[in-house]
N, C-alpha and C. Protein backbone atom coordinates (compact mmCIF):
# COMPACT_ATOMS: atom_id res chain seq x y z
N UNK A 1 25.50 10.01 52.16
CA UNK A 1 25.14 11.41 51.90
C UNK A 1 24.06 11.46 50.82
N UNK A 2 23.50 12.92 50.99
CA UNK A 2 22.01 12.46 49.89
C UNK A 2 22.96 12.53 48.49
N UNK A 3 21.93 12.30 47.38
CA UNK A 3 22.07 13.08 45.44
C UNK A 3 22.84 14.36 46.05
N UNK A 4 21.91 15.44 46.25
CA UNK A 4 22.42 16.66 46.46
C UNK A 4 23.75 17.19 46.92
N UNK A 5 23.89 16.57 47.53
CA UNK A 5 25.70 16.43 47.73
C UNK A 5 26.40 16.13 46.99
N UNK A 6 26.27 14.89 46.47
CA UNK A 6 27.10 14.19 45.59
C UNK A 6 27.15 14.77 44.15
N UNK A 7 25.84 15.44 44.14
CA UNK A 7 26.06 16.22 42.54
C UNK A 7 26.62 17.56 42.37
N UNK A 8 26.50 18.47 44.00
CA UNK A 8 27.58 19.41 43.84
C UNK A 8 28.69 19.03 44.18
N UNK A 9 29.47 17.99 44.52
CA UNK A 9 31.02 17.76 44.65
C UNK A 9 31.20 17.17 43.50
N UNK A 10 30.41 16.94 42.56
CA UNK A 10 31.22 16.49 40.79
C UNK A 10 31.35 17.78 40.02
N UNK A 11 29.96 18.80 40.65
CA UNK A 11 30.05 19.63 39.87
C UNK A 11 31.20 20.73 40.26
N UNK A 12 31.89 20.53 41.68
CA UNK A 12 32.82 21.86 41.77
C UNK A 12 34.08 20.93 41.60
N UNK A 13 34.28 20.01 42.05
CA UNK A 13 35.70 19.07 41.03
C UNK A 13 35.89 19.84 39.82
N UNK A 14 34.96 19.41 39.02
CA UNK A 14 34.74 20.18 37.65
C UNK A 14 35.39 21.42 37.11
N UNK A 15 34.84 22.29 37.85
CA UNK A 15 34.64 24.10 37.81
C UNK A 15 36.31 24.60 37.61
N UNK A 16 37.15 24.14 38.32
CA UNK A 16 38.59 24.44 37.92
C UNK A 16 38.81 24.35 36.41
N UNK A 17 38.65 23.02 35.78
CA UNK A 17 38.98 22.56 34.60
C UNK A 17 37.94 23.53 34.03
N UNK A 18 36.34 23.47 34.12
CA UNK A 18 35.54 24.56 33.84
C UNK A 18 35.85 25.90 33.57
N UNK A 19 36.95 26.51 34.40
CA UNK A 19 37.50 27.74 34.06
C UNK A 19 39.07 27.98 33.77
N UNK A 20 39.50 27.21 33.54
CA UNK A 20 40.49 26.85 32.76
C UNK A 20 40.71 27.10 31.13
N UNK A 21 40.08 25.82 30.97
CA UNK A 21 39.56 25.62 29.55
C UNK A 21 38.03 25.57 29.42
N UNK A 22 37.93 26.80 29.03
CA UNK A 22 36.47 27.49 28.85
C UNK A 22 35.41 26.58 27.49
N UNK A 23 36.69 25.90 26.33
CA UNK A 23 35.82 25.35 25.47
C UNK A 23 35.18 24.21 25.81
N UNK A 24 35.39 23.35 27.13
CA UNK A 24 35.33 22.15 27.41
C UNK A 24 34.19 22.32 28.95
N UNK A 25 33.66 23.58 29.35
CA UNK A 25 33.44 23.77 30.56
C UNK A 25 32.00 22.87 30.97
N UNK A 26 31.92 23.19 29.31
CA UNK A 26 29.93 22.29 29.41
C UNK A 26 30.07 20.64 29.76
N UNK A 27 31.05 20.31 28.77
CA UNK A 27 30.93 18.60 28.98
C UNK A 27 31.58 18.79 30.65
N UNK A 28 32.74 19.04 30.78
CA UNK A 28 33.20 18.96 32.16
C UNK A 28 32.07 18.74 33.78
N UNK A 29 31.57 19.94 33.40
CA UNK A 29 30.60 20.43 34.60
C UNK A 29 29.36 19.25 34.33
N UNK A 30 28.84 18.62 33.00
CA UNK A 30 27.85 17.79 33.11
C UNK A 30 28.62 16.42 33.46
N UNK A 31 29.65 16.24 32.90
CA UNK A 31 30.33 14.83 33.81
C UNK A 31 30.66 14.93 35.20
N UNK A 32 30.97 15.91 35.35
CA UNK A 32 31.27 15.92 36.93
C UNK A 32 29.95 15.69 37.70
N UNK A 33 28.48 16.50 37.36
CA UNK A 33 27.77 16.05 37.39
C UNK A 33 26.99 14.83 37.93
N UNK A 34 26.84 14.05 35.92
CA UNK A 34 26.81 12.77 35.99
C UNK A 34 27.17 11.70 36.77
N UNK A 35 28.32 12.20 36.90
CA UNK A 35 29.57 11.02 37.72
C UNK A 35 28.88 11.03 39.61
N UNK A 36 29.10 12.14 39.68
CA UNK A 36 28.42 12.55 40.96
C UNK A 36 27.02 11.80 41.03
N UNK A 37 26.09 11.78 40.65
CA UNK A 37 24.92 10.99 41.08
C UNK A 37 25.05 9.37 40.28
N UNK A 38 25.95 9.13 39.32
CA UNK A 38 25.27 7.86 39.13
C UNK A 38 25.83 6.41 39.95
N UNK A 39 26.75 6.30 40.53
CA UNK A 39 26.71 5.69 41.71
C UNK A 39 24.82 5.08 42.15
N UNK A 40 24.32 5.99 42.26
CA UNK A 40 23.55 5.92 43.42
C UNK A 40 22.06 5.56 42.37
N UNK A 41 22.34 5.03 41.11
CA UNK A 41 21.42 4.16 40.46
C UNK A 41 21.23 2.99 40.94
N UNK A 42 22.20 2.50 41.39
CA UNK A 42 22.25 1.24 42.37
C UNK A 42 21.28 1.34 43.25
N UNK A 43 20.27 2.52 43.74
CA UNK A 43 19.75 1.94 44.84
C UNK A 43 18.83 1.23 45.10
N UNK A 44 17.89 0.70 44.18
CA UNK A 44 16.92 -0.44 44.36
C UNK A 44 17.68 -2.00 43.71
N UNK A 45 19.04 -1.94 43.53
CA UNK A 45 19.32 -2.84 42.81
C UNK A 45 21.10 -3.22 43.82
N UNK A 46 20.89 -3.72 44.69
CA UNK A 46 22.42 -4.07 45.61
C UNK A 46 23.13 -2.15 45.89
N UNK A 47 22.19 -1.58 46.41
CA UNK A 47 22.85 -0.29 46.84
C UNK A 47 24.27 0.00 47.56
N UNK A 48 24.99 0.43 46.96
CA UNK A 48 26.08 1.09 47.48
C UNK A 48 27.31 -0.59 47.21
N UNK A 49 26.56 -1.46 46.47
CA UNK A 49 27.63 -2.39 45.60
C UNK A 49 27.91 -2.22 44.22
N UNK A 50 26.33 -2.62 43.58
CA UNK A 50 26.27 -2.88 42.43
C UNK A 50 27.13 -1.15 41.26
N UNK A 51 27.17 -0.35 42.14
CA UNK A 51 27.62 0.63 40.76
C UNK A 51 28.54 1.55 42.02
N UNK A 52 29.02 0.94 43.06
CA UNK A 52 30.02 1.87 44.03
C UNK A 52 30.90 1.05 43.72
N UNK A 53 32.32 1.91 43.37
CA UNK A 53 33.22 1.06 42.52
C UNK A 53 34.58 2.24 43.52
N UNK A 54 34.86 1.96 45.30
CA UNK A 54 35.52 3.32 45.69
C UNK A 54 37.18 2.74 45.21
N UNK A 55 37.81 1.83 44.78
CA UNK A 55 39.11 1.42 44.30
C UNK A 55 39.03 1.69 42.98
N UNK A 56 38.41 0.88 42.33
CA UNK A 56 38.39 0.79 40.40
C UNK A 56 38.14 2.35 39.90
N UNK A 57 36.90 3.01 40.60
CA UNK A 57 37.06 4.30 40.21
C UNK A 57 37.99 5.34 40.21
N UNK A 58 38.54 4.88 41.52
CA UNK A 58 39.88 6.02 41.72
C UNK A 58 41.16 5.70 41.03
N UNK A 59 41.12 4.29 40.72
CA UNK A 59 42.53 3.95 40.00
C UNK A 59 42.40 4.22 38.43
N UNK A 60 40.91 4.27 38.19
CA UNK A 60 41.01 5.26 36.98
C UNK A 60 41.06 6.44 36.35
N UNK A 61 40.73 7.00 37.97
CA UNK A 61 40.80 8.78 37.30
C UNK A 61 42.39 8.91 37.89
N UNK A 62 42.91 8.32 38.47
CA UNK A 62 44.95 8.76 38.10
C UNK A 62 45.16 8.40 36.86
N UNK A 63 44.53 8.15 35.89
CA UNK A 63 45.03 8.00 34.71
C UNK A 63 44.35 8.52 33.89
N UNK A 64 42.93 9.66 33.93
CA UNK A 64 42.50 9.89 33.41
C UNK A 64 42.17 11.41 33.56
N UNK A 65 42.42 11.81 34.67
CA UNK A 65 42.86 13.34 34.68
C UNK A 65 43.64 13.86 34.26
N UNK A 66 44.95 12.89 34.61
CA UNK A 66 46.30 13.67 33.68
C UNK A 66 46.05 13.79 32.36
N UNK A 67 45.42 12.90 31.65
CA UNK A 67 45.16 13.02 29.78
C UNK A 67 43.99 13.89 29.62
N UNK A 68 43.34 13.84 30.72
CA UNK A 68 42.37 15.41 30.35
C UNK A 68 42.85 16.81 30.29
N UNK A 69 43.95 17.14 31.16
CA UNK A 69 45.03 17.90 31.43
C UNK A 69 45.52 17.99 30.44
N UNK A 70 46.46 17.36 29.73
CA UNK A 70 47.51 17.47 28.71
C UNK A 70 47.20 17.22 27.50
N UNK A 71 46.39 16.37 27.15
CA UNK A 71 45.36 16.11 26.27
C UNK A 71 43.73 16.55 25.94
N UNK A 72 43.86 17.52 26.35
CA UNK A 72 42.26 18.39 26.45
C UNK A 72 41.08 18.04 25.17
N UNK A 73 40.45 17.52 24.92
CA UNK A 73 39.18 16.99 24.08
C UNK A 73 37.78 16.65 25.21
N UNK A 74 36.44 16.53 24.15
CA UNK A 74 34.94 16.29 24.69
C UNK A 74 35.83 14.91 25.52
N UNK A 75 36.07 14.31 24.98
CA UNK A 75 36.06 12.75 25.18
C UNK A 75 36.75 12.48 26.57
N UNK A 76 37.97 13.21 26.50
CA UNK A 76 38.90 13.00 27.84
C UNK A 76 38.63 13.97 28.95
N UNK A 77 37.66 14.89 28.32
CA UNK A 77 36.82 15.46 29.71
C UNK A 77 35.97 15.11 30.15
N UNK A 78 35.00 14.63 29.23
CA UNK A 78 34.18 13.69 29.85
C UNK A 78 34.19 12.89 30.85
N UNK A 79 35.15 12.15 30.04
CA UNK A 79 35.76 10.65 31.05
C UNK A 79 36.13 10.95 32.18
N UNK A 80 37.10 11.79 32.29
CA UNK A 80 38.13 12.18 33.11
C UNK A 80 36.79 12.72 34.22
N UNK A 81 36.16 13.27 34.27
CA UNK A 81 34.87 14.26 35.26
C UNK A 81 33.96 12.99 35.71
N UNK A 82 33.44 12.90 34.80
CA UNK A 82 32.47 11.31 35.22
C UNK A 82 33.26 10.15 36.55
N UNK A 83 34.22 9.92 35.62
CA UNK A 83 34.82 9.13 36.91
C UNK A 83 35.25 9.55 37.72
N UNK A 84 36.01 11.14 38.07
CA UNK A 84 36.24 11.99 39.24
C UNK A 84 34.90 12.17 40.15
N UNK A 85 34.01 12.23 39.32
CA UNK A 85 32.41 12.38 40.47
C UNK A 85 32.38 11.01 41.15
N UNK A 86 32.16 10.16 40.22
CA UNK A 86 32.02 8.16 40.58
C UNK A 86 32.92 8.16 41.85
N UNK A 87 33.84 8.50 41.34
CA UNK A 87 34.97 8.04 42.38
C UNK A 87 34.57 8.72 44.08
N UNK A 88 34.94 10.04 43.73
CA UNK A 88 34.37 10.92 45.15
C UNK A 88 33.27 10.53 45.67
N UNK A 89 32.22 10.15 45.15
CA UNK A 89 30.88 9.56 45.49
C UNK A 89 31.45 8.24 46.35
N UNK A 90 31.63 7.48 45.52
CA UNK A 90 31.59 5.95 46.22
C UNK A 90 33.10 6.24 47.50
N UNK A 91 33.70 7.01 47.46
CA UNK A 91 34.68 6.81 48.50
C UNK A 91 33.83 7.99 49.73
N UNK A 92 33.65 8.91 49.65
CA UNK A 92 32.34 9.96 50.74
C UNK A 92 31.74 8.89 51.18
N UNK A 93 30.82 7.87 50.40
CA UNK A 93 29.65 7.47 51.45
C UNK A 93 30.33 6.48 52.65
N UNK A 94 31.28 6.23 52.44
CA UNK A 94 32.09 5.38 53.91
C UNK A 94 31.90 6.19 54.64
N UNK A 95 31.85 8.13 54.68
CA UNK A 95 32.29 8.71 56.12
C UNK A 95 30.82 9.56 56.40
N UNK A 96 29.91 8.79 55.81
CA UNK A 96 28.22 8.39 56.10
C UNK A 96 27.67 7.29 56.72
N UNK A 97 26.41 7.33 57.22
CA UNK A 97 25.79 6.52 57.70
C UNK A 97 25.95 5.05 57.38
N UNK A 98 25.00 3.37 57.56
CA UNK A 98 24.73 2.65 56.95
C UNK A 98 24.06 2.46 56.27
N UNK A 99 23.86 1.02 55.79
CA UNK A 99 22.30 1.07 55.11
C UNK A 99 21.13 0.47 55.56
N UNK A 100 21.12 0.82 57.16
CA UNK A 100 19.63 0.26 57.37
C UNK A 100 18.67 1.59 57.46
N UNK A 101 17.41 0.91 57.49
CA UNK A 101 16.33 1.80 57.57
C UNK A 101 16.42 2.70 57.94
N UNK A 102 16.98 2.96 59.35
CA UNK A 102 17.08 4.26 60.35
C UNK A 102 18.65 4.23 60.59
N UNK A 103 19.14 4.96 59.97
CA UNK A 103 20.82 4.94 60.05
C UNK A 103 21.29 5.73 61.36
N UNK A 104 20.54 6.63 61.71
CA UNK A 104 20.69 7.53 62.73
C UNK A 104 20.60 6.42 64.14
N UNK A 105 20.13 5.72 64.25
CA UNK A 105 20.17 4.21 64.89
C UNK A 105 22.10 3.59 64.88
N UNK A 106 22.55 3.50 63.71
CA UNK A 106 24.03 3.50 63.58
C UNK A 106 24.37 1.92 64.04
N UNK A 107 23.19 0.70 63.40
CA UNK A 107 22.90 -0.56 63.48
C UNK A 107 23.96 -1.25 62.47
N UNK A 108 24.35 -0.65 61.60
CA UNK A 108 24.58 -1.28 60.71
C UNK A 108 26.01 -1.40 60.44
N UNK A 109 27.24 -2.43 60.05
CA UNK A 109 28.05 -2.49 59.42
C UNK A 109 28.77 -2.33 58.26
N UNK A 110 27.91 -1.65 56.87
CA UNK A 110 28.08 -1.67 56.05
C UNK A 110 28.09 -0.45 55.29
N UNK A 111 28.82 0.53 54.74
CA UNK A 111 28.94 1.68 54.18
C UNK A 111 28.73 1.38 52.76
N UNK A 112 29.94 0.99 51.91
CA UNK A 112 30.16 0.65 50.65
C UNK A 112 30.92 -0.77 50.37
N UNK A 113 30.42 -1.50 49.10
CA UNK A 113 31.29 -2.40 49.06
C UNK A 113 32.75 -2.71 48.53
N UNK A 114 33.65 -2.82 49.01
CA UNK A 114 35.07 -2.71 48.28
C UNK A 114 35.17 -4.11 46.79
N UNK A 115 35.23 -3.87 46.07
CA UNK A 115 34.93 -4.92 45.06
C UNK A 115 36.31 -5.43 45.06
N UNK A 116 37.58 -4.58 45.07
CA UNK A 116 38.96 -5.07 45.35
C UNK A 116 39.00 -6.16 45.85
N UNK A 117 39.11 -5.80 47.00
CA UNK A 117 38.87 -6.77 48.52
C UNK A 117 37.95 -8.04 48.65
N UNK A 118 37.01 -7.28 48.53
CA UNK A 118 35.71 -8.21 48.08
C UNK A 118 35.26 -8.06 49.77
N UNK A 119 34.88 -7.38 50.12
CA UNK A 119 34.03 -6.73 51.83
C UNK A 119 33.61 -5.69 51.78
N UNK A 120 32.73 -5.48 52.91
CA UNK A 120 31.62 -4.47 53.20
C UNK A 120 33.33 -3.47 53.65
N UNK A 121 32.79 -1.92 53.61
CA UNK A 121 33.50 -1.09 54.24
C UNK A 121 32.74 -0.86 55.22
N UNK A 122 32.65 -1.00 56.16
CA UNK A 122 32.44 -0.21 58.10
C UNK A 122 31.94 1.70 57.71
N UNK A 123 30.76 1.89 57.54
CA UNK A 123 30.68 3.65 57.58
C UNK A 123 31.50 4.33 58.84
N UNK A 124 31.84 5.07 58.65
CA UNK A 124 32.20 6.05 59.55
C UNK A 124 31.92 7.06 60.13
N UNK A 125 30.47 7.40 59.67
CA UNK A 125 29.65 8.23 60.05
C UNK A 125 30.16 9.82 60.43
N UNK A 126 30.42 10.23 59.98
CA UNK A 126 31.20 11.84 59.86
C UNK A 126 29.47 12.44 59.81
N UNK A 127 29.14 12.15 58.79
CA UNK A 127 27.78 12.62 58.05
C UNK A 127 26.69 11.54 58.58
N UNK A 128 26.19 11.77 59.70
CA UNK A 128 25.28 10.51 60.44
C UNK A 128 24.27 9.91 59.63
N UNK A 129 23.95 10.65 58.54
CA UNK A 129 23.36 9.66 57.42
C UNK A 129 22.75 10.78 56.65
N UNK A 130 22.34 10.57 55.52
CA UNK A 130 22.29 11.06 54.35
C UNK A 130 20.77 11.77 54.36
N UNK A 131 20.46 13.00 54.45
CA UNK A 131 19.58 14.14 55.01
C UNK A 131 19.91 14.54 56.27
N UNK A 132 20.96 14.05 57.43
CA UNK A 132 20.91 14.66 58.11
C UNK A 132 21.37 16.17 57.86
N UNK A 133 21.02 17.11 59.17
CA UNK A 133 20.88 18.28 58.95
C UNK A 133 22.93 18.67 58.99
N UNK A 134 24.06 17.78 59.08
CA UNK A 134 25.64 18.03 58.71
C UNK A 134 25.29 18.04 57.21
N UNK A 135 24.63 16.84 56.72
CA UNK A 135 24.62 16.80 55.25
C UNK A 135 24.00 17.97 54.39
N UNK A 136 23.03 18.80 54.84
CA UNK A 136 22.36 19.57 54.06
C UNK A 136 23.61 21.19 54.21
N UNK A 137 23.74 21.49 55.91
CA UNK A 137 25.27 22.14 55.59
C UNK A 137 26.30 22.02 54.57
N UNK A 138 26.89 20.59 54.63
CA UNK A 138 27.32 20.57 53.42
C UNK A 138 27.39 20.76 51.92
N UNK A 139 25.93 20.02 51.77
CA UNK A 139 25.32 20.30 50.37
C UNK A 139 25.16 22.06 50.16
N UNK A 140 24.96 22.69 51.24
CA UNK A 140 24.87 24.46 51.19
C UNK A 140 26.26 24.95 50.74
N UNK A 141 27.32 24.63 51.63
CA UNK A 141 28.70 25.03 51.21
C UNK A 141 29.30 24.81 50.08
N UNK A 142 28.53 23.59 49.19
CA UNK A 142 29.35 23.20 47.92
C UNK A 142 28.15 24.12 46.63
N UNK A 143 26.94 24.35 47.10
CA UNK A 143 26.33 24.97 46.73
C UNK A 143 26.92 26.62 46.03
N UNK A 144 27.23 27.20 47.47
CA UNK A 144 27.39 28.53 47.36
C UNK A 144 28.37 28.95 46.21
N UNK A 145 29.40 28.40 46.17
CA UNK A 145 30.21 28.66 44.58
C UNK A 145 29.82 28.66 43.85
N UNK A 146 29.41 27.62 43.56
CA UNK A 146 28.90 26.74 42.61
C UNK A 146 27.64 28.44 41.95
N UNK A 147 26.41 28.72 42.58
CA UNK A 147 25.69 29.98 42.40
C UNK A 147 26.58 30.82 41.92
N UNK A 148 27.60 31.18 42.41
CA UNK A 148 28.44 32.67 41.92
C UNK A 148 29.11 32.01 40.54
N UNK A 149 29.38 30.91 40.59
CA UNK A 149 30.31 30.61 38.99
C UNK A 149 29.32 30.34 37.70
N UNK A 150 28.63 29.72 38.10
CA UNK A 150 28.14 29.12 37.14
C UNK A 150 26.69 30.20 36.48
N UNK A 151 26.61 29.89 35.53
CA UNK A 151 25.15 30.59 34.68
C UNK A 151 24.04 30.11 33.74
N UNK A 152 22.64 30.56 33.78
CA UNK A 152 22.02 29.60 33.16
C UNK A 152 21.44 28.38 33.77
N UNK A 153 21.70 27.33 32.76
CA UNK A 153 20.98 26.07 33.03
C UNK A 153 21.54 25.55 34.38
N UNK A 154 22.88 25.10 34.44
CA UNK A 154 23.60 25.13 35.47
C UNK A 154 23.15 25.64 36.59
N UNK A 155 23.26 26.77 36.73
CA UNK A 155 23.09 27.44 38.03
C UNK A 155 21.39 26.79 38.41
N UNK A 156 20.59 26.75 37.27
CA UNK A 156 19.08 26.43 38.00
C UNK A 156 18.95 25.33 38.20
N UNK A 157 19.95 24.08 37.85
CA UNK A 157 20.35 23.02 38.26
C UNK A 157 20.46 22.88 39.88
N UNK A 158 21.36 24.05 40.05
CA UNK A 158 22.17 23.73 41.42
C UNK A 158 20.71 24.41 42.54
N UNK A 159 20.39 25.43 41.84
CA UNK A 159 19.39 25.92 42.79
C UNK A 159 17.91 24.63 43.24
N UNK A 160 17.67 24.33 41.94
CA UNK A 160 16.73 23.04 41.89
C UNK A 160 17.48 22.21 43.03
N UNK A 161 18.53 21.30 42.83
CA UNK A 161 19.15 20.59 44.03
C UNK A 161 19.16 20.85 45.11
N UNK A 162 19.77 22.13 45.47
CA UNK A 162 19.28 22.72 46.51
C UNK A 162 18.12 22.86 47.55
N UNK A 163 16.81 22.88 46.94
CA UNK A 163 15.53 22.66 46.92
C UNK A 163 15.40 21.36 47.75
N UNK A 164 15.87 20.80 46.66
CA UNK A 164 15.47 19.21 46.95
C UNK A 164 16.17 18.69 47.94
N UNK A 165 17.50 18.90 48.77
CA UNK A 165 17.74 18.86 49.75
C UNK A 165 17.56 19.18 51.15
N UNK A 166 16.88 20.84 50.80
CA UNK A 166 16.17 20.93 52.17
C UNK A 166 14.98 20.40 52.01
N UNK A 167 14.47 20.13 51.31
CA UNK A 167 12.78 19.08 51.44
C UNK A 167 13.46 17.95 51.89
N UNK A 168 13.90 17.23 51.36
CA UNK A 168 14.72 15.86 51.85
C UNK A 168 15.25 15.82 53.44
N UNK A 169 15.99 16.92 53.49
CA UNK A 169 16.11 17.07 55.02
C UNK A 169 15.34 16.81 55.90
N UNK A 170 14.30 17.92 55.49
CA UNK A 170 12.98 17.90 56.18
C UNK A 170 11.90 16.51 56.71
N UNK A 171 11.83 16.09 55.88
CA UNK A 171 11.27 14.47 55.85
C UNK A 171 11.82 13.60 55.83
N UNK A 172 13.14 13.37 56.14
CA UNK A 172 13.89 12.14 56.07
C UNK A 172 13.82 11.46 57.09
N UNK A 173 13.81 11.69 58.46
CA UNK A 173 13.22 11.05 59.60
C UNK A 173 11.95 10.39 59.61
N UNK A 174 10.73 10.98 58.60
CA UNK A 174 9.63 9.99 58.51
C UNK A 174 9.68 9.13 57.61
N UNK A 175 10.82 8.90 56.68
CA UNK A 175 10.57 8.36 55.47
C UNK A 175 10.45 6.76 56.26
N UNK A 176 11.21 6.09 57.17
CA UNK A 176 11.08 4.94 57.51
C UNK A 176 9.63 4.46 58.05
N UNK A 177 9.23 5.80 59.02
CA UNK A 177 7.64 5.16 59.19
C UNK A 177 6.77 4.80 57.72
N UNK A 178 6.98 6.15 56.87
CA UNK A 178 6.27 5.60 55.90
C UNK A 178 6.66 4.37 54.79
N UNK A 179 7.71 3.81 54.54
CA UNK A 179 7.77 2.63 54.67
C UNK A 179 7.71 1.93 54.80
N UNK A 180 7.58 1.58 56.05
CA UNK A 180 6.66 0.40 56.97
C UNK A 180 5.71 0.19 56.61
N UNK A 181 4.97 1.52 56.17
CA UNK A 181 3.54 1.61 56.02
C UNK A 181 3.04 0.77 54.71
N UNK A 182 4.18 1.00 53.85
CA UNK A 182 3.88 0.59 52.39
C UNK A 182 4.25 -0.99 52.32
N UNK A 183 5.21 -1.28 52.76
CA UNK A 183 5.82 -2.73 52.94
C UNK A 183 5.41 -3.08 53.93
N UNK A 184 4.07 -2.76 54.60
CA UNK A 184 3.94 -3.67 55.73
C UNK A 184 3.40 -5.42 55.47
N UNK A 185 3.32 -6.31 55.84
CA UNK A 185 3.47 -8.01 55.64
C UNK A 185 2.77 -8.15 54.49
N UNK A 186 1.24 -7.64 54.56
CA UNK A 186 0.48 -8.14 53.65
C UNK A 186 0.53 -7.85 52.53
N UNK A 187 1.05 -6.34 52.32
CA UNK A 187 1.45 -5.99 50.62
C UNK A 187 2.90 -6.55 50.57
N UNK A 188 3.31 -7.08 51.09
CA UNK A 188 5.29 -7.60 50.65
C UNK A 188 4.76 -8.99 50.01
N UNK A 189 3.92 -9.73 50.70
CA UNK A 189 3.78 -11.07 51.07
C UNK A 189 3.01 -11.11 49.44
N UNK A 190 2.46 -10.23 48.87
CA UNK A 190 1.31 -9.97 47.71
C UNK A 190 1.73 -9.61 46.57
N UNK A 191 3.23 -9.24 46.88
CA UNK A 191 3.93 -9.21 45.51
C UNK A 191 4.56 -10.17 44.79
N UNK A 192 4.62 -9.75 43.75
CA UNK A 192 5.28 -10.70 42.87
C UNK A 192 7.09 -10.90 42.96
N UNK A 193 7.65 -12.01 43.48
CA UNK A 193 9.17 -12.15 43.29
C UNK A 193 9.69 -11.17 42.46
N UNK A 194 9.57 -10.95 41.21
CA UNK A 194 10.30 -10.23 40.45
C UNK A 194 10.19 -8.71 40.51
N UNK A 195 8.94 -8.30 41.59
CA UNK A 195 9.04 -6.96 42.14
C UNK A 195 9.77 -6.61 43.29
N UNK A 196 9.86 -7.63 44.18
CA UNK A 196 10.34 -7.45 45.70
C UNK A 196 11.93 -7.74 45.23
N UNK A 197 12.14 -8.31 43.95
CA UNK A 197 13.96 -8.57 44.16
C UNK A 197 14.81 -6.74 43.98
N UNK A 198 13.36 -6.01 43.35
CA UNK A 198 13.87 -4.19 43.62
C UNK A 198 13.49 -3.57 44.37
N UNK A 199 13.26 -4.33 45.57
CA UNK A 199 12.90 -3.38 47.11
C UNK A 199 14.18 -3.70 47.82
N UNK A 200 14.57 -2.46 48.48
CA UNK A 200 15.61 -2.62 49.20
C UNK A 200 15.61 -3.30 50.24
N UNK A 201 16.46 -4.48 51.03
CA UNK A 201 16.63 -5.35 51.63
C UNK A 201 16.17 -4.95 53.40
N UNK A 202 16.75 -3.40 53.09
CA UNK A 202 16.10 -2.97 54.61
C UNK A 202 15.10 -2.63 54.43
N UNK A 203 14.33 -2.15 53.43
CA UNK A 203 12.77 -2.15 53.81
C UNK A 203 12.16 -3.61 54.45
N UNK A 204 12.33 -4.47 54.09
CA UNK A 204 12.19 -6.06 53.64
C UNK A 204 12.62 -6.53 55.05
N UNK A 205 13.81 -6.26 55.86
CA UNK A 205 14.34 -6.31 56.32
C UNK A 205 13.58 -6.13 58.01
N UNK A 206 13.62 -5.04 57.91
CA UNK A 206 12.34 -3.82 59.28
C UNK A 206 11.26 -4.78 59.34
């Protein structure tokens, strides 16, 4: 699934505790946030391994929601939101696409990596890959609350995202031609090792 998704399902996780406890709503809503896109720093660097954590994350927010709950502080909301986004993130992208070039193709075996286990998870494709036009629905529906609750910075957050998802939509089907275009033999072949070890494997790959 794209950012845009993933950063409004940290941010409406959030929004309960957000209106709950009103003194805590800012850190909450920016960890939920946070948590929600940073997963997906990984992606020039072992995507959907190196920082998708769908076991370790979840076995830490059962222990870290309840003390945000009962124990209410910056610190344990923080925590507690950050890793509720992490978590939802890296367990969603299984019932998404793979990770090759053209996912809509549906070539690939590999969703997320289980670090538990130590194996690829199998996508499941619910969400045929990340801009498709299920995904930007989605990203709309988690959207729409999200506008009526929130105010301010927030809200022009969500509207900005928003944005950027239907552009993303829009062009996500060419992004592989243009790819090709950029990584085609002679500029791959012209780089330096220590640049190509942060190109993604399916560009490289195609």
């Amino acid at each position: 699934m794209m950012l845009p998704t993933h950063a409004f399902t940290g941010l409406l996780l959030a929004l309960p505790y957000a209106l709950a406890m009103p003194e805590y709503a800012g850190v909450a809503l920016g960890a939920g946030f946070l948590g929600g896109v940073f997963p997906d720093l990984d992606m020039y660097v072992g995507h959907r391994k190196t920082l998708h954590y769908p076991v370790y994350f979840s076995a830490f927010v059962l222990a870290a929601v309840p003390i945000a709950v009962f124990v209410p502080s910056i610190l344990t909301a923080a925590a507690a939101f950050f890793l509720l986004g992490a978590a939802v993130h890296s367990v969603t992208d299984i019932f998404g696409g793979g990770l090759e070039l053209r996912p809509w193709e549906a070539t690939s075996d590999r969703a997320v990596y289980d670090h538990y286990r130590d194996r690829w998870i199998a996508p499941y494709r619910w969400v045929r890959y990340d801009g498709a036009p299920e995904d930007l629905l989605l990203s709309v529906a988690l959207a729409v609350p999200l506008l009526f609750a929130l105010e301010g910075v927030l809200r022009w957050v969500v509207v900005t995202s928003l944005a950027v998802a239907v552009v993303y939509t829009a062009v996500r089907r060419l992004l592989p031609a243009i790819a090709e275009l950029l990584f085609e033999d002679q500029l791959v072949s012209s780089l330096p090792t220590r640049v190509l070890a942060y190109v993604p494997t399916r560009y490289l790959d195609e």
